[in-house]
C-alpha atoms as a PDB file:
ATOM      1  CA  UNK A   1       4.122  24.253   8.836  1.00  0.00           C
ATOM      2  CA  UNK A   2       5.151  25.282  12.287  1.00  0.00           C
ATOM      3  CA  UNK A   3       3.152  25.278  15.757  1.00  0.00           C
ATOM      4  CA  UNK A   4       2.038  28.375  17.271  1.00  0.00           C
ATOM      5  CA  UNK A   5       2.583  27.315  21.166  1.00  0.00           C
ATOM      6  CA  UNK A   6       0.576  29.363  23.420  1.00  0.00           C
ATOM      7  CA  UNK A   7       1.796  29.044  27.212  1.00  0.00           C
ATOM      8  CA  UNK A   8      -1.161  27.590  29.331  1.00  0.00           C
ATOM      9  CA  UNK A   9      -0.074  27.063  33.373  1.00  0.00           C
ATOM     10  CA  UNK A  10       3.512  25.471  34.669  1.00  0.00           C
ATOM     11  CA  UNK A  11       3.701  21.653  35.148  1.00  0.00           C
ATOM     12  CA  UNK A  12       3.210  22.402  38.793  1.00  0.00           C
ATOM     13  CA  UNK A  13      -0.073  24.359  38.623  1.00  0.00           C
ATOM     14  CA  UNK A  14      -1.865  20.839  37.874  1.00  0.00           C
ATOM     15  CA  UNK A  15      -1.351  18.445  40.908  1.00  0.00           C
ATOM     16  CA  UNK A  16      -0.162  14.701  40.028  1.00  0.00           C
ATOM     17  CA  UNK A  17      -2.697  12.796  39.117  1.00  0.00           C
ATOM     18  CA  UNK A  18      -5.075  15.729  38.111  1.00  0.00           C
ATOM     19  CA  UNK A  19      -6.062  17.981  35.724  1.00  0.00           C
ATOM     20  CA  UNK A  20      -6.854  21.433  34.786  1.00  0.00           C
ATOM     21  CA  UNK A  21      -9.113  22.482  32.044  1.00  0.00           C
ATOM     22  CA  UNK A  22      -8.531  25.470  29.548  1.00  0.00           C
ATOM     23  CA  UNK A  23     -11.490  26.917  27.612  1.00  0.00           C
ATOM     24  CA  UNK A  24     -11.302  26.898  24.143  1.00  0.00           C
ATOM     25  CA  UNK A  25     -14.476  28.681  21.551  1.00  0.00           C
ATOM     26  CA  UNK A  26     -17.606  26.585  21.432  1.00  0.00           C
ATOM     27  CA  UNK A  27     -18.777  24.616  23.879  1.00  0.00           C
ATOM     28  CA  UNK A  28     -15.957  21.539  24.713  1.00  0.00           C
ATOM     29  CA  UNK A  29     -13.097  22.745  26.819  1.00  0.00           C
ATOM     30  CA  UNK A  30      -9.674  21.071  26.914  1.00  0.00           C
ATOM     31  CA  UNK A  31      -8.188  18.825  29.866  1.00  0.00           C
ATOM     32  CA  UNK A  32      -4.619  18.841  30.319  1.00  0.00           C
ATOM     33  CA  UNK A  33      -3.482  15.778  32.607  1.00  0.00           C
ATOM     34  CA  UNK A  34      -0.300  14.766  34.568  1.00  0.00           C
ATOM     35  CA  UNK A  35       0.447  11.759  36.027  1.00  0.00           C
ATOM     36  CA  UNK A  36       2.811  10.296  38.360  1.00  0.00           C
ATOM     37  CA  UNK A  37       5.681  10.898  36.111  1.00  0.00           C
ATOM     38  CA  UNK A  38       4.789  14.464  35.100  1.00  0.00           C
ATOM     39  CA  UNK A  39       3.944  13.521  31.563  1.00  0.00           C
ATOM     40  CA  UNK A  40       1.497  15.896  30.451  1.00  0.00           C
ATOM     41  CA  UNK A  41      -1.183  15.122  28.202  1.00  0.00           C
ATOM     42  CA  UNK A  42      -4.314  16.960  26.756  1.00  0.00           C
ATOM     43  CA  UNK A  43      -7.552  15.788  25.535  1.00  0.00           C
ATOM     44  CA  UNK A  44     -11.048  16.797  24.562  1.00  0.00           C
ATOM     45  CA  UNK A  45     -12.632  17.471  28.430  1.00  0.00           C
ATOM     46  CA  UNK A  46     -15.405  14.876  27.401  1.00  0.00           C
ATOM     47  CA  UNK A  47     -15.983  11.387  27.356  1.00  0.00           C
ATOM     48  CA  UNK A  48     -16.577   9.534  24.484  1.00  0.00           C
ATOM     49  CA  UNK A  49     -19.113   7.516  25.982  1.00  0.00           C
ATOM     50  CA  UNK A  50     -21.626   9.479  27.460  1.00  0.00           C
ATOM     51  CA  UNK A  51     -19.858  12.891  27.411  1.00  0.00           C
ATOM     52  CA  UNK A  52     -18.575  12.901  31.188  1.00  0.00           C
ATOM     53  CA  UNK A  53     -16.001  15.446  32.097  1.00  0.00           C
ATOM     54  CA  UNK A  54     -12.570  13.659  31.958  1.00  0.00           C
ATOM     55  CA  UNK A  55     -10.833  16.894  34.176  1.00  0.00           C
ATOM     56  CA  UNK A  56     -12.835  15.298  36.850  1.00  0.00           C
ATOM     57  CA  UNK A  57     -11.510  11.370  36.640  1.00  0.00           C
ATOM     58  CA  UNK A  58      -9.250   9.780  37.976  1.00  0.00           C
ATOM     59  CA  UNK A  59      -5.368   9.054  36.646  1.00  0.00           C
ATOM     60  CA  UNK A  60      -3.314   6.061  36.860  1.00  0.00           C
ATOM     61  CA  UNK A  61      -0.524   5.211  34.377  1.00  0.00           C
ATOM     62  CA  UNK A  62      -1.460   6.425  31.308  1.00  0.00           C
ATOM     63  CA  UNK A  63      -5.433   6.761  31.423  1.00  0.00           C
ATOM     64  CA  UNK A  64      -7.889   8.325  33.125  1.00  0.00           C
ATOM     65  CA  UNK A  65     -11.219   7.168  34.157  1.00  0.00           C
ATOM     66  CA  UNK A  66     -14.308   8.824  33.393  1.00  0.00           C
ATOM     67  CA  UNK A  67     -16.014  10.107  36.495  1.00  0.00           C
ATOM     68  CA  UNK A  68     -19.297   8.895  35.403  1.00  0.00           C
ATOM     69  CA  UNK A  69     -19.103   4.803  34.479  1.00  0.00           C
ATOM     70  CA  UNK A  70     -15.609   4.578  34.728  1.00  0.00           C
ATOM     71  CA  UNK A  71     -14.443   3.998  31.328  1.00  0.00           C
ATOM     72  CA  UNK A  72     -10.914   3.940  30.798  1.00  0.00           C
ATOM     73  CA  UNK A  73      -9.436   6.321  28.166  1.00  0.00           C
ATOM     74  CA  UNK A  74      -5.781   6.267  26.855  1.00  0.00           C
ATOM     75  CA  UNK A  75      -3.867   9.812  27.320  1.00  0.00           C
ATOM     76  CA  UNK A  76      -1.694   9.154  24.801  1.00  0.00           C
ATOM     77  CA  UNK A  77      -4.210   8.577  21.803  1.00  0.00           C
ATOM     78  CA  UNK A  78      -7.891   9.476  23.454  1.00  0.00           C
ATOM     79  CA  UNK A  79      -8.848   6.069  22.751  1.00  0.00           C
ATOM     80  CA  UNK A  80     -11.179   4.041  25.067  1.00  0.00           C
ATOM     81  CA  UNK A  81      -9.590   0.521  26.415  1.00  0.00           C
ATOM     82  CA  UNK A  82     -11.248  -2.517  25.544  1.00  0.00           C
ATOM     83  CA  UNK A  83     -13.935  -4.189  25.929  1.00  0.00           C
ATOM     84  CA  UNK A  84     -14.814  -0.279  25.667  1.00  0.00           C
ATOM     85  CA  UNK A  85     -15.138   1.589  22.087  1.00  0.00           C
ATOM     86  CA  UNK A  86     -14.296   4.961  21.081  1.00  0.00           C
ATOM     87  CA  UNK A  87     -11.935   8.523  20.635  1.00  0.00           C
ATOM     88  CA  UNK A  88     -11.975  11.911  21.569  1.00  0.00           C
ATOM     89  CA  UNK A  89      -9.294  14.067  19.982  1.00  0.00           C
ATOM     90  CA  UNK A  90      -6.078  14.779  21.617  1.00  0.00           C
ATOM     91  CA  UNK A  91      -3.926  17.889  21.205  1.00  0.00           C
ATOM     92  CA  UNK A  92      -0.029  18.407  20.891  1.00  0.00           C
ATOM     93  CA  UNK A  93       1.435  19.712  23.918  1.00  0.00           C
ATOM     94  CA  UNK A  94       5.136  20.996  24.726  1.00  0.00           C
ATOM     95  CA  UNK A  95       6.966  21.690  27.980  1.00  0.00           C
ATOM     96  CA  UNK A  96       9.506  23.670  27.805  1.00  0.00           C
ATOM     97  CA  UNK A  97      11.678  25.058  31.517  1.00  0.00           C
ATOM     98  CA  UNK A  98       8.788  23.840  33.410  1.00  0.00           C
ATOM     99  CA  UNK A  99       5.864  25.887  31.317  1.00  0.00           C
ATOM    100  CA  UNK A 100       2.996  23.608  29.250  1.00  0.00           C
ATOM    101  CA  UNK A 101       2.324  25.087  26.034  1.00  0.00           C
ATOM    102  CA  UNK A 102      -0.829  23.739  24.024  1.00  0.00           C
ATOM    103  CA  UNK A 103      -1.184  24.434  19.327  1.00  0.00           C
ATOM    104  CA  UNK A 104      -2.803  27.548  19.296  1.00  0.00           C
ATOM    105  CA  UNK A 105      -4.371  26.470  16.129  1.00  0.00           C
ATOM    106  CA  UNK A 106      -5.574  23.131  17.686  1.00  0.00           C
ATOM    107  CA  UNK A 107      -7.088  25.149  20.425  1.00  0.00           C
ATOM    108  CA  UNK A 108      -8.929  26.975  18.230  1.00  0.00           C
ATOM    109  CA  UNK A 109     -10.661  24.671  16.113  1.00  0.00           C
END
């Protein structure tokens, strides 16, 4: 089955090291991250520790840190580092000529 890719902002609409967060139906929003090497990743906008918005943590490397106790959570597969436990789910992303495109069907689910 194919991907329906829905263009969401340009690489350069999200400043290095930062986020932006797209709305999605329900109630749990999406963060889409780059880091210092422009990879662009997207994950479930909450923690899954305590539910903290991840849009608002910090990146370095690969992870971001939870604005609220700092937990460390992988980009790449949502997952918490140790000694810390637990996933949020991530979503496929493509960037093609500069524009970030998220799974329409992801996003909607």
């Amino acid at each position: 089955m194919s991907r329906r890719w829905i263009p969401i902002c340009r690489v350069e609409d999200i400043p290095r090291l930062g986020a932006r967060r797209v709305q999605r139906p329900g109630d749990i929003d999406v963060a889409v991250f780059r880091n210092a090497e422009d990879k662009i990743f997207a994950l479930v906008d909450r923690c899954p520790h305590k539910g903290g918005p991840l849009s608002q943590g910090l990146v370095h490397g690969e992870t971001v840190a939870c604005p609220l106790h700092n937990w460390q959570i992988d980009l790449a597969d949502g997952c918490a580092r140790t000694p810390d436990v637990g996933c949020i789910p991530r979503f496929a992303v493509q960037v093609q000529d500069g524009q970030i495109h998220l799974d329409a069907d992801e996003l909607m689910s």
